[in-house]
PDB file of N, CA and C in Angstrom:
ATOM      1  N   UNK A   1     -12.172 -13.774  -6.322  1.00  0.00           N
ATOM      2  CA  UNK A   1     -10.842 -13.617  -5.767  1.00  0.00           C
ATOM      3  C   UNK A   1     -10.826 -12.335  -4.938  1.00  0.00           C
ATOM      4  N   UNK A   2     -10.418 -12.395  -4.160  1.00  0.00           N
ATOM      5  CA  UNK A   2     -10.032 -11.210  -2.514  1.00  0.00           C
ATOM      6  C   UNK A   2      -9.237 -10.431  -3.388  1.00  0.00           C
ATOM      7  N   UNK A   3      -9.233  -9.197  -2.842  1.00  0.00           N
ATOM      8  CA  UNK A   3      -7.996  -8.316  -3.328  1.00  0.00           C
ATOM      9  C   UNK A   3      -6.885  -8.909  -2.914  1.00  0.00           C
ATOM     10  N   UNK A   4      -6.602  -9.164  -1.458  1.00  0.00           N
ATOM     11  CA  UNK A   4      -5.266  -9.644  -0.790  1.00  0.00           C
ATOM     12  C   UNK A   4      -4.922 -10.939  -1.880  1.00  0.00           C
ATOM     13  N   UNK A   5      -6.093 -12.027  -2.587  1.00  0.00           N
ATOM     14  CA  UNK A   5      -5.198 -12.523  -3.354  1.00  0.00           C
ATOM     15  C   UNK A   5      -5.119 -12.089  -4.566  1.00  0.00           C
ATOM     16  N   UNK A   6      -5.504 -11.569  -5.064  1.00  0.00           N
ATOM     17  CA  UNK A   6      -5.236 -10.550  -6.140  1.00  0.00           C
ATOM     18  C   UNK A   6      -3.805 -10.257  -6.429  1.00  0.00           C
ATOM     19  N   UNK A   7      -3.641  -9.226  -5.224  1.00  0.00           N
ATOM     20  CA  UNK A   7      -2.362  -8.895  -4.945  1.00  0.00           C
ATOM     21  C   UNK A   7      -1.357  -9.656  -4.946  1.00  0.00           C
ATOM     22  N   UNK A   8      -1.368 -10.890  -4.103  1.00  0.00           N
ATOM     23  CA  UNK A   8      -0.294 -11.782  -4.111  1.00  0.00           C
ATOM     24  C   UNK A   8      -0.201 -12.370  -5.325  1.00  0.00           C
ATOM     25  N   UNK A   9      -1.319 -12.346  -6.391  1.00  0.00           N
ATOM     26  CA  UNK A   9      -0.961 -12.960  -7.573  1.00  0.00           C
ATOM     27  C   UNK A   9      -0.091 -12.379  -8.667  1.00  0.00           C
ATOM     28  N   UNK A  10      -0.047 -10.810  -8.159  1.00  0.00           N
ATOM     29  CA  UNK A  10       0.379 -10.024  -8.933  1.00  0.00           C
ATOM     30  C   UNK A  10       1.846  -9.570  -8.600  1.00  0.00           C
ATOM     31  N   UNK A  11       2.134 -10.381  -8.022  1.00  0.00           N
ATOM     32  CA  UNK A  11       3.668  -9.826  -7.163  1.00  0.00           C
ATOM     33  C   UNK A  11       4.495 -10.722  -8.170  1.00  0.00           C
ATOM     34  N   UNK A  12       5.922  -9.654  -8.107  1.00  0.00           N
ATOM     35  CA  UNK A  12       6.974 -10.836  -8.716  1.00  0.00           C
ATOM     36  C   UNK A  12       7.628 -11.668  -7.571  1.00  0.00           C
ATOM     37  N   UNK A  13       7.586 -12.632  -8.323  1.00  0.00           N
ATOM     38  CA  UNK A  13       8.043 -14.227  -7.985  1.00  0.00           C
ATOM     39  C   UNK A  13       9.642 -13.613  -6.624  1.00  0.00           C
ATOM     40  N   UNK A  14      10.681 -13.044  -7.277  1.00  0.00           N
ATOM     41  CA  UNK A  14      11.486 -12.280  -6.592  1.00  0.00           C
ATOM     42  C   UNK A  14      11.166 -11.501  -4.849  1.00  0.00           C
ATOM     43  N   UNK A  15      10.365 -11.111  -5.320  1.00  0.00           N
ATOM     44  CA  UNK A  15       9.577 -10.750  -4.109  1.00  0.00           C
ATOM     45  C   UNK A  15       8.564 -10.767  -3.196  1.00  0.00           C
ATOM     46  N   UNK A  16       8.150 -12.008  -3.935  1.00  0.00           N
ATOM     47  CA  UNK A  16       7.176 -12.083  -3.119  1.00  0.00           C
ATOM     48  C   UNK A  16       7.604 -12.558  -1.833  1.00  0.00           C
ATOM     49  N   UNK A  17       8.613 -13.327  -1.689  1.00  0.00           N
ATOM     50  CA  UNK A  17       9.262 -14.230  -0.473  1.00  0.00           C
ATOM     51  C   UNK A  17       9.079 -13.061   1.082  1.00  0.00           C
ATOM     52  N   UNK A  18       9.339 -11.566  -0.006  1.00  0.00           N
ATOM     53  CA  UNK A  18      10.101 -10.260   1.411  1.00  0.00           C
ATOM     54  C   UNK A  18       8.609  -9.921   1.325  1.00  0.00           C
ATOM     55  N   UNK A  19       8.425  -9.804   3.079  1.00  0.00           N
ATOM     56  CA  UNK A  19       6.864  -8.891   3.186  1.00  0.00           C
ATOM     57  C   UNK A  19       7.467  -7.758   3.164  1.00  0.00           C
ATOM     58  N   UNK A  20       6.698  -6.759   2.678  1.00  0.00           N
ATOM     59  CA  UNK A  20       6.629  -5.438   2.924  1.00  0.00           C
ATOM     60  C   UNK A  20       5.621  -4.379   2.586  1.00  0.00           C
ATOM     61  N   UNK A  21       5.794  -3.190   2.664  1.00  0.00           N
ATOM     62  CA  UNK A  21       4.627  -1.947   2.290  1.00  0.00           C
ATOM     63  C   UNK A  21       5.257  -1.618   0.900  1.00  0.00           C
ATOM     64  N   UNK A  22       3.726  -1.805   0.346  1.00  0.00           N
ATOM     65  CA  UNK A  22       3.749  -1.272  -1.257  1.00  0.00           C
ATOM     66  C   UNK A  22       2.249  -0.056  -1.029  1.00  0.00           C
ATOM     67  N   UNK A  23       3.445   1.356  -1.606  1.00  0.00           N
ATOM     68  CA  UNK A  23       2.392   2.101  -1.775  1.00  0.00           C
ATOM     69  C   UNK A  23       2.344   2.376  -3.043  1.00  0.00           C
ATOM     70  N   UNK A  24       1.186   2.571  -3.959  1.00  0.00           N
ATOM     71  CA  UNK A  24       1.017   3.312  -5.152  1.00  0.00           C
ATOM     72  C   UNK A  24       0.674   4.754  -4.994  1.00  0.00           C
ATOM     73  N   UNK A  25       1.247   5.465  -5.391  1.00  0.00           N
ATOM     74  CA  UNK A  25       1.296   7.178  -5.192  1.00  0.00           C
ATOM     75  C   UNK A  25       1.144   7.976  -7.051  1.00  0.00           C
ATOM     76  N   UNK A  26       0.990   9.243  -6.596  1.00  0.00           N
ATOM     77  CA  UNK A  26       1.205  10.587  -7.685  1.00  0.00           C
ATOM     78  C   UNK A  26       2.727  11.273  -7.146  1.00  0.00           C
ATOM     79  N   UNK A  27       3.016  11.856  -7.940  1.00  0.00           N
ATOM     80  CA  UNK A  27       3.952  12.715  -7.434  1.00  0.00           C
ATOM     81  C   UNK A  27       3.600  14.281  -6.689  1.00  0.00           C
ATOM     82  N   UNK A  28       1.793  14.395  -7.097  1.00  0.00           N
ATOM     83  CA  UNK A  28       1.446  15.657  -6.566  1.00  0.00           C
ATOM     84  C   UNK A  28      -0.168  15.149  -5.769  1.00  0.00           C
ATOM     85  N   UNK A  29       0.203  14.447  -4.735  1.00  0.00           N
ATOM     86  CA  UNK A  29      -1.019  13.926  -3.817  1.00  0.00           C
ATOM     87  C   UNK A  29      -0.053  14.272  -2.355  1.00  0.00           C
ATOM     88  N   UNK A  30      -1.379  15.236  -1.552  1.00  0.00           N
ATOM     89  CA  UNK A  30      -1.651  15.675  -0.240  1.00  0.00           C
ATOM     90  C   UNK A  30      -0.844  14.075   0.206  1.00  0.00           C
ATOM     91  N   UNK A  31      -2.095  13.841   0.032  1.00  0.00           N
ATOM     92  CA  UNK A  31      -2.430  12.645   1.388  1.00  0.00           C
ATOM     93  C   UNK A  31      -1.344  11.328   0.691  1.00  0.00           C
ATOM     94  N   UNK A  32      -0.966  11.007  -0.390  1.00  0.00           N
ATOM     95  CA  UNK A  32       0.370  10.551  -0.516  1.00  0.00           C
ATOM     96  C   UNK A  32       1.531  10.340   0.528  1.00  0.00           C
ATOM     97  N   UNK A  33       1.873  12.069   0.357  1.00  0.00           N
ATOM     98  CA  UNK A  33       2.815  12.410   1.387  1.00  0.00           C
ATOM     99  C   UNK A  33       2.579  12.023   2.233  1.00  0.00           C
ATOM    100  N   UNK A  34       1.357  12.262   3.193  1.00  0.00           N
ATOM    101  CA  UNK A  34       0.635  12.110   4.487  1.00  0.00           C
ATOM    102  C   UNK A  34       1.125  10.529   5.211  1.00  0.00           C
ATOM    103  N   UNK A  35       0.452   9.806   4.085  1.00  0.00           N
ATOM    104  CA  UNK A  35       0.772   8.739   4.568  1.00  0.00           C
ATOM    105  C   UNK A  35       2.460   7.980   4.607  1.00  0.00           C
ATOM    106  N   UNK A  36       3.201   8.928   3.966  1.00  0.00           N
ATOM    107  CA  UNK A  36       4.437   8.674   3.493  1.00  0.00           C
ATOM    108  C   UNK A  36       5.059   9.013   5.049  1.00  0.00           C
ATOM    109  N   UNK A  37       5.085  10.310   5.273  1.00  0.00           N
ATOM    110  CA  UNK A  37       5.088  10.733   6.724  1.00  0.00           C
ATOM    111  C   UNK A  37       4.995   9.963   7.727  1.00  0.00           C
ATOM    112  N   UNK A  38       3.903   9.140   7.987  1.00  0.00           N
ATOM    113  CA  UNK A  38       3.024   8.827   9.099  1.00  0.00           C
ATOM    114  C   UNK A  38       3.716   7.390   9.306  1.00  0.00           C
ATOM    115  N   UNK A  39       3.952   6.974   7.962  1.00  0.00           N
ATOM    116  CA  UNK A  39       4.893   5.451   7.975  1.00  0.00           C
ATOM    117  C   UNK A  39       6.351   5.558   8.707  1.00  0.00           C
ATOM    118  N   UNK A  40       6.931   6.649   8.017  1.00  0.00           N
ATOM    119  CA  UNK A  40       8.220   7.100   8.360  1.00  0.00           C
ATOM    120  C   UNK A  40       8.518   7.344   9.767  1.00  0.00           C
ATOM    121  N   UNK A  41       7.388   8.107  10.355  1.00  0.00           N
ATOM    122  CA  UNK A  41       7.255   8.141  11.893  1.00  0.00           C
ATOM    123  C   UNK A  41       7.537   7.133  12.422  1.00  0.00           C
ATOM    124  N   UNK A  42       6.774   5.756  12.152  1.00  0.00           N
ATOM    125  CA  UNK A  42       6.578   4.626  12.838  1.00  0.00           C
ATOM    126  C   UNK A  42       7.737   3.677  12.406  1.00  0.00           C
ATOM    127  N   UNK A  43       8.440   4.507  11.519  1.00  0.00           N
ATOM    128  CA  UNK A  43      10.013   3.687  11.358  1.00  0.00           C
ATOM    129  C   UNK A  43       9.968   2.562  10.125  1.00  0.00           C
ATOM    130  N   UNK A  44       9.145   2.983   9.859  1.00  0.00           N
ATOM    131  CA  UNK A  44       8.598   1.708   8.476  1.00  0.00           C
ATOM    132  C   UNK A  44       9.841   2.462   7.138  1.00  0.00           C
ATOM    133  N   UNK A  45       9.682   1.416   6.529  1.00  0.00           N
ATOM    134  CA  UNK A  45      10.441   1.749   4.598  1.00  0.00           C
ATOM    135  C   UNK A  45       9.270   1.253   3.781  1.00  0.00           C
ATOM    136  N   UNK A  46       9.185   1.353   2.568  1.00  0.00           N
ATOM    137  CA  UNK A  46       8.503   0.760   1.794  1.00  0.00           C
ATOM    138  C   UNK A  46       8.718   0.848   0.334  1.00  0.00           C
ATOM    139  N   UNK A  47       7.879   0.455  -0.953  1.00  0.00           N
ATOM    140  CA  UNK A  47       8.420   0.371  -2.176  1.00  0.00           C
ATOM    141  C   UNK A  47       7.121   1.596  -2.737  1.00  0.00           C
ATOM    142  N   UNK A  48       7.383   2.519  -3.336  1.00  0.00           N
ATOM    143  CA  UNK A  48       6.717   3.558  -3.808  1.00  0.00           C
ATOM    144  C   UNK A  48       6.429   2.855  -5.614  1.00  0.00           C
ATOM    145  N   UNK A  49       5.665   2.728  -5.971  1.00  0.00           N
ATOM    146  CA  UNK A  49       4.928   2.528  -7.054  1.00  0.00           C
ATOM    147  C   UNK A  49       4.190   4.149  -7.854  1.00  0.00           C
ATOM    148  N   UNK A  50       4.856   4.766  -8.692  1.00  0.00           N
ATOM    149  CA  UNK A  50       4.395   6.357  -9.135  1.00  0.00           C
ATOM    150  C   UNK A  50       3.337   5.891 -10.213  1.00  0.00           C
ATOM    151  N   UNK A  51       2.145   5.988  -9.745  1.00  0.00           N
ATOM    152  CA  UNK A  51       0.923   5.478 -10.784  1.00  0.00           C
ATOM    153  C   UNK A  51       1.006   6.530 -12.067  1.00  0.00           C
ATOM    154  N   UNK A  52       1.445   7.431 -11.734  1.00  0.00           N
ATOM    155  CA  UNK A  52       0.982   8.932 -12.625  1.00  0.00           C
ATOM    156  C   UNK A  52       2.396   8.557 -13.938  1.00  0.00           C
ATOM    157  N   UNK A  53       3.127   8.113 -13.502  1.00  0.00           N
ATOM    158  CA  UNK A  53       4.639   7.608 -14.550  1.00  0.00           C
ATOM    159  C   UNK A  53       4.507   6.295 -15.422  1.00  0.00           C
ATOM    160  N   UNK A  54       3.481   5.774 -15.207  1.00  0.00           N
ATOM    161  CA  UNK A  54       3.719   4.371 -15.188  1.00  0.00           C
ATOM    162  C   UNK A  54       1.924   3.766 -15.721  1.00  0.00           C
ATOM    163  N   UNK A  55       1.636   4.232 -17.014  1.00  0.00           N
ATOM    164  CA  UNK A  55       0.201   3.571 -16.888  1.00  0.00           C
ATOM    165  C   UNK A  55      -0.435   2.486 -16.731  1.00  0.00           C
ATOM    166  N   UNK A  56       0.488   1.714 -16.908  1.00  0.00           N
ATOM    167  CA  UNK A  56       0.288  -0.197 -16.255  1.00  0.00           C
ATOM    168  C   UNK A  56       0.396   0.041 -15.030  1.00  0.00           C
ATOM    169  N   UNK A  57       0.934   0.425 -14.560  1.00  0.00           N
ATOM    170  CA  UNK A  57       0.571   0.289 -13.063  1.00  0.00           C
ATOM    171  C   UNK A  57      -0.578   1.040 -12.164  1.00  0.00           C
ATOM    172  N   UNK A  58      -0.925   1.635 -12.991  1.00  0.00           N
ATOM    173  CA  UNK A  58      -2.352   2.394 -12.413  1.00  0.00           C
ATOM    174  C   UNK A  58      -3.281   1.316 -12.837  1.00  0.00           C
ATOM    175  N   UNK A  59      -3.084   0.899 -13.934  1.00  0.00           N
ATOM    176  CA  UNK A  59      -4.306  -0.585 -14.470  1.00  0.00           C
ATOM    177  C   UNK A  59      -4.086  -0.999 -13.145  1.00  0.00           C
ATOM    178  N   UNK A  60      -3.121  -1.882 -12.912  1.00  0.00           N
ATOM    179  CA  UNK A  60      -2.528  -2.396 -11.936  1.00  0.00           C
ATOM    180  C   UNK A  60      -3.214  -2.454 -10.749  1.00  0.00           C
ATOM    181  N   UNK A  61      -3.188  -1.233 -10.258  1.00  0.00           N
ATOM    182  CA  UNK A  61      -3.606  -0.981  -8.890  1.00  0.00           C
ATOM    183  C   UNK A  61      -5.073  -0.761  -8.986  1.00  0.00           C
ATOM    184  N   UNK A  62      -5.727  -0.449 -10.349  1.00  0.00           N
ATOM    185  CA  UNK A  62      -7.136  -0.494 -10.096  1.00  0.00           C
ATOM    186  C   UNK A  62      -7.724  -2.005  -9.976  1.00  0.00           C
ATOM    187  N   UNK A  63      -7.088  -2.909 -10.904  1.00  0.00           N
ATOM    188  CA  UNK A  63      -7.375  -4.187 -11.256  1.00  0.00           C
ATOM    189  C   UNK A  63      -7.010  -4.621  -9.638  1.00  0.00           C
ATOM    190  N   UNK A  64      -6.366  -4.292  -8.477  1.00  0.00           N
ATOM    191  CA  UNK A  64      -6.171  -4.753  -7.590  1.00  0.00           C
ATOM    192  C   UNK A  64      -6.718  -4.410  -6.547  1.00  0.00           C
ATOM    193  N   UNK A  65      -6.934  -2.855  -6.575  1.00  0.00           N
ATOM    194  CA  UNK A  65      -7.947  -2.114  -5.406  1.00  0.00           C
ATOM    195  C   UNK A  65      -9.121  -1.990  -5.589  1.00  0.00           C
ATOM    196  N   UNK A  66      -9.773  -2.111  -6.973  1.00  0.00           N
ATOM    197  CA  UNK A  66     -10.957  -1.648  -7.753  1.00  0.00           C
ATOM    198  C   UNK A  66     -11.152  -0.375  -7.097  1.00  0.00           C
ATOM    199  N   UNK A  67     -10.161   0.888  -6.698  1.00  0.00           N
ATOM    200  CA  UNK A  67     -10.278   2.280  -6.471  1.00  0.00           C
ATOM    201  C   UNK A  67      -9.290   2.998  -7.489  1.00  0.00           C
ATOM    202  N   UNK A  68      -9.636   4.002  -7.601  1.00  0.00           N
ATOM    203  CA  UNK A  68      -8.484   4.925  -8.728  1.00  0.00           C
ATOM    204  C   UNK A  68      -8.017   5.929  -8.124  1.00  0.00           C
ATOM    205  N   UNK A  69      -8.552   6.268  -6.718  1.00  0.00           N
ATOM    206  CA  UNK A  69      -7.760   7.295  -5.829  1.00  0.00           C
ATOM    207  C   UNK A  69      -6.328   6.676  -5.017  1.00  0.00           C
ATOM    208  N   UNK A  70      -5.369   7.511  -5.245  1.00  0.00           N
ATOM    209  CA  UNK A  70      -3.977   7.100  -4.190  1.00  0.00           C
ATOM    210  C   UNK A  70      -4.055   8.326  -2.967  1.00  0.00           C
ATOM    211  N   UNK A  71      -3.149   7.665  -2.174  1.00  0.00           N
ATOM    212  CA  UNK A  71      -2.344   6.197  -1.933  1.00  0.00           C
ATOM    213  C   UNK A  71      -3.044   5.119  -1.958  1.00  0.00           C
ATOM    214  N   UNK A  72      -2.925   3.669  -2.013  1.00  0.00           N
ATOM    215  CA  UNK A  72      -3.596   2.733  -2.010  1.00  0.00           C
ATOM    216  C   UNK A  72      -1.827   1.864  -1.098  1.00  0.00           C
ATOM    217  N   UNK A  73      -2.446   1.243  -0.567  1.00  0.00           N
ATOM    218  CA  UNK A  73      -1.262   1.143   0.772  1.00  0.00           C
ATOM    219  C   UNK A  73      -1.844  -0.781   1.269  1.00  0.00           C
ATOM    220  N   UNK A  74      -0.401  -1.587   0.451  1.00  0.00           N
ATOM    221  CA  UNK A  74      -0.675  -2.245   1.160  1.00  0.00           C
ATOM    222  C   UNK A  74       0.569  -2.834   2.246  1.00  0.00           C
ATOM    223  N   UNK A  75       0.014  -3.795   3.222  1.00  0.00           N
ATOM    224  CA  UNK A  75       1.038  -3.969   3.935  1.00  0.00           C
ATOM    225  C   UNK A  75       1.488  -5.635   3.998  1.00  0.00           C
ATOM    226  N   UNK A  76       2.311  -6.148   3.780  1.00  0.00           N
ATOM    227  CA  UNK A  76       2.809  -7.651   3.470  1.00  0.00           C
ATOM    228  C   UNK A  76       1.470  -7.654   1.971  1.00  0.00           C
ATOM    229  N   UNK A  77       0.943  -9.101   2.734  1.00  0.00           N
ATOM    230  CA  UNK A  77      -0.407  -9.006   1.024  1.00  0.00           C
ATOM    231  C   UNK A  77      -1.970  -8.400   1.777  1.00  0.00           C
ATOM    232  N   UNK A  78      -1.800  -7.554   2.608  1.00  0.00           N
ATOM    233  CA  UNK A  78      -3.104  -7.137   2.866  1.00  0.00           C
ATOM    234  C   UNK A  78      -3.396  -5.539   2.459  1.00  0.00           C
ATOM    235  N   UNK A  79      -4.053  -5.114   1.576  1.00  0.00           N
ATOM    236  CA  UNK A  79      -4.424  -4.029   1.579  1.00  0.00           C
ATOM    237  C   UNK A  79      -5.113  -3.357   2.029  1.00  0.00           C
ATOM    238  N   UNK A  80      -4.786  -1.831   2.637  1.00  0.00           N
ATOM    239  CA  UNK A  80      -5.188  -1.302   3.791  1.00  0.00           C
ATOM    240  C   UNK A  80      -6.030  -0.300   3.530  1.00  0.00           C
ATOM    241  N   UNK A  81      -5.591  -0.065   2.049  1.00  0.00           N
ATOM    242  CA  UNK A  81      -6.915   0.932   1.614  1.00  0.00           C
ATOM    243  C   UNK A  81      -6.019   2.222   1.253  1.00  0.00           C
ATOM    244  N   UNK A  82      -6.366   3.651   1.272  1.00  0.00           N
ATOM    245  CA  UNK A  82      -5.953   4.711   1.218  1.00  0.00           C
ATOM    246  C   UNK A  82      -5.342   5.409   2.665  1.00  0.00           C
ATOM    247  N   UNK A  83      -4.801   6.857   2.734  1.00  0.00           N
ATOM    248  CA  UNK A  83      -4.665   7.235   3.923  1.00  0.00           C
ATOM    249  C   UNK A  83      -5.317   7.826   5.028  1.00  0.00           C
ATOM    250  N   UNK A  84      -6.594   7.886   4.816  1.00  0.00           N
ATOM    251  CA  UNK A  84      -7.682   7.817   5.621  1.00  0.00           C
ATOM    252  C   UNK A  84      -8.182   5.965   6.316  1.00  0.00           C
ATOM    253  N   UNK A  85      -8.124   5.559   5.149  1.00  0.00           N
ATOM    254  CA  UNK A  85      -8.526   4.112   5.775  1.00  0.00           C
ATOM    255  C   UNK A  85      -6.887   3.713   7.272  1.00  0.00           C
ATOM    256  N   UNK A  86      -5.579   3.781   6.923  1.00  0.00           N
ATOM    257  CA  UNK A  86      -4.610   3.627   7.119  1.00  0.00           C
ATOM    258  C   UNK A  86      -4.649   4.224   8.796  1.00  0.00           C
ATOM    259  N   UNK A  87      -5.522   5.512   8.960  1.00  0.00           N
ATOM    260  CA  UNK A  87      -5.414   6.033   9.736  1.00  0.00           C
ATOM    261  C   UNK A  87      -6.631   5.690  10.997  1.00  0.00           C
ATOM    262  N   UNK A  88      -8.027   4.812  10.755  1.00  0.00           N
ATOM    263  CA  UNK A  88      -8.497   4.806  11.054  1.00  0.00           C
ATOM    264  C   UNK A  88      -7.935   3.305  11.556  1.00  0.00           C
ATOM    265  N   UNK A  89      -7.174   2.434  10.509  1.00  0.00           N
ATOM    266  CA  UNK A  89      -7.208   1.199  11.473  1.00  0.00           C
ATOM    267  C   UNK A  89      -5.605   1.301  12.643  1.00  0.00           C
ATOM    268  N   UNK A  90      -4.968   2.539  12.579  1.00  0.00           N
ATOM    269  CA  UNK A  90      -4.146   2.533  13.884  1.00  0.00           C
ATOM    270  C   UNK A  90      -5.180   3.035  14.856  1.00  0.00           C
ATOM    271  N   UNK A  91      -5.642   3.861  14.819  1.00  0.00           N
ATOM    272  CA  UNK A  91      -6.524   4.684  15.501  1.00  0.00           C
ATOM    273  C   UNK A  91      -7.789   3.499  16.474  1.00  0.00           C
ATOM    274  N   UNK A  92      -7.759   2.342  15.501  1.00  0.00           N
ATOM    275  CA  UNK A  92      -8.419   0.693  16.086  1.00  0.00           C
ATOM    276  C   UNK A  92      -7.898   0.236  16.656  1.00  0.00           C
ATOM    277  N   UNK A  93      -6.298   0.241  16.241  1.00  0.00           N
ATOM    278  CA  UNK A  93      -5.521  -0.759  17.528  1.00  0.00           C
ATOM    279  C   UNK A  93      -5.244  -1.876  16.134  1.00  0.00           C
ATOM    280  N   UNK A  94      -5.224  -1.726  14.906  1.00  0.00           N
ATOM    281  CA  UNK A  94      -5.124  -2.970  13.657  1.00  0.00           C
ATOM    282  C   UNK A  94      -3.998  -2.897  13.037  1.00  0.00           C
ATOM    283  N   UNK A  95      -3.189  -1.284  13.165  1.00  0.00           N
ATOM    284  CA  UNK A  95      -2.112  -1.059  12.260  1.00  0.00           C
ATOM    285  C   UNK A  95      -1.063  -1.758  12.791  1.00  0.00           C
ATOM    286  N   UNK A  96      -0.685  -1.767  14.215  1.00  0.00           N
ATOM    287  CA  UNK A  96       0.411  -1.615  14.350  1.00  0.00           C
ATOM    288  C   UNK A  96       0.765  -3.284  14.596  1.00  0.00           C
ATOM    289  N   UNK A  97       0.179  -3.820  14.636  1.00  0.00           N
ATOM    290  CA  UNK A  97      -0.147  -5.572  14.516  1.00  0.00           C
ATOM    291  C   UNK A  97       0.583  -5.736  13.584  1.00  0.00           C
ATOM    292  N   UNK A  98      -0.418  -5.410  12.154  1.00  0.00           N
ATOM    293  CA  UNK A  98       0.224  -5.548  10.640  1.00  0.00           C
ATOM    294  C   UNK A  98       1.185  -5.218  10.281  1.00  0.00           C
ATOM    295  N   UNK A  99       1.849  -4.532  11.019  1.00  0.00           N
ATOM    296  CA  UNK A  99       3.355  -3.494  10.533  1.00  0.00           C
ATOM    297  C   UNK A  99       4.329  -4.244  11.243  1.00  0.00           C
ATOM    298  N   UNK A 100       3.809  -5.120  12.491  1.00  0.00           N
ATOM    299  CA  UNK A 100       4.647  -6.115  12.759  1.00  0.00           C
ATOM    300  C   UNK A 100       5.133  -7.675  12.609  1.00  0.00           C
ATOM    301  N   UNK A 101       4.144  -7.735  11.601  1.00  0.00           N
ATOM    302  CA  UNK A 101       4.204  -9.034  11.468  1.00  0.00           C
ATOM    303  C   UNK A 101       5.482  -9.275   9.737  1.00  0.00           C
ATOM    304  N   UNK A 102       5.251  -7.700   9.019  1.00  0.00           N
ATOM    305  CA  UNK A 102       5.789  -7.643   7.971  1.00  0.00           C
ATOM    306  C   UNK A 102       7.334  -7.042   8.456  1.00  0.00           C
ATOM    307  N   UNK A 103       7.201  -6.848   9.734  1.00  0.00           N
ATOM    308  CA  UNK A 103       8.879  -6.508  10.212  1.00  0.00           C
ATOM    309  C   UNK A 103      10.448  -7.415   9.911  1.00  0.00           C
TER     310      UNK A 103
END
C-alpha cells in the first residue's frame, strides 16, 4: 500500500469528501513554523495535527509517512514530505499544481 493510500485510509469518513492540507507538527519545530509561513503566504489554510500532544497521532503519522521527523505535510491525499521536501517541489514547478487542485 502507497502512503497516499495509506493516508486516505486513515481519514475520517467526515472528511474525507473536503481536500485539504494536513500538517502534523511539534509545538517547538523551526521548520514547522517555516512551512506554516510559506503556506500562509500562498494563501492556503490547513488542519494542524500537534504530534507532541497527541501520541496516537505520532503512531499515526509514522504508520503513514514511515518518517518521525515533522512537519510531514500532506496536500488533498498526497504527501509531500517535510519542509524541505515542500520547498523543493515549488521550486520544480509541482507545488503550486497540487495546491490547486485541493482549492
Amino acid at each position: 500500500m502507497s502512503t497516499n493510500e495509506a493516508f486516505a485510509s486513515f481519514q475520517e469518513p467526515a472528511l474525507s469528501d473536503t481536500p485539504r492540507i494536513l500538517i502534523y507538527t511539534t509545538a517547538v519545530c523551526p521548520y514547522c513554523v517555516a512551512a506554516k509561513n510559506f503556506l500562509k503566504s500562498k494563501g492556503q489554510a490547513w488542519t494542524e495535527i500537534r504530534v507532541d500532544a497527541d501520541p496516537a497521532e505520532r503512531e499515526k503519522m509514522v504508520a503513514l509517512t514511515r518518517r518521525t521527523s515533522v512537519p510531514q505535510i500532506f496536500i488533498g491525499d498526497t504527501h509531500v514530505g517535510g519542509y524541505d521536501d515542500m520547498i523543493a517541489l515549488h521550486r520544480a514547478g509541482g507545488l503550486e499544481p497540487l495546491l490547486e487542485s485541493v482549492a
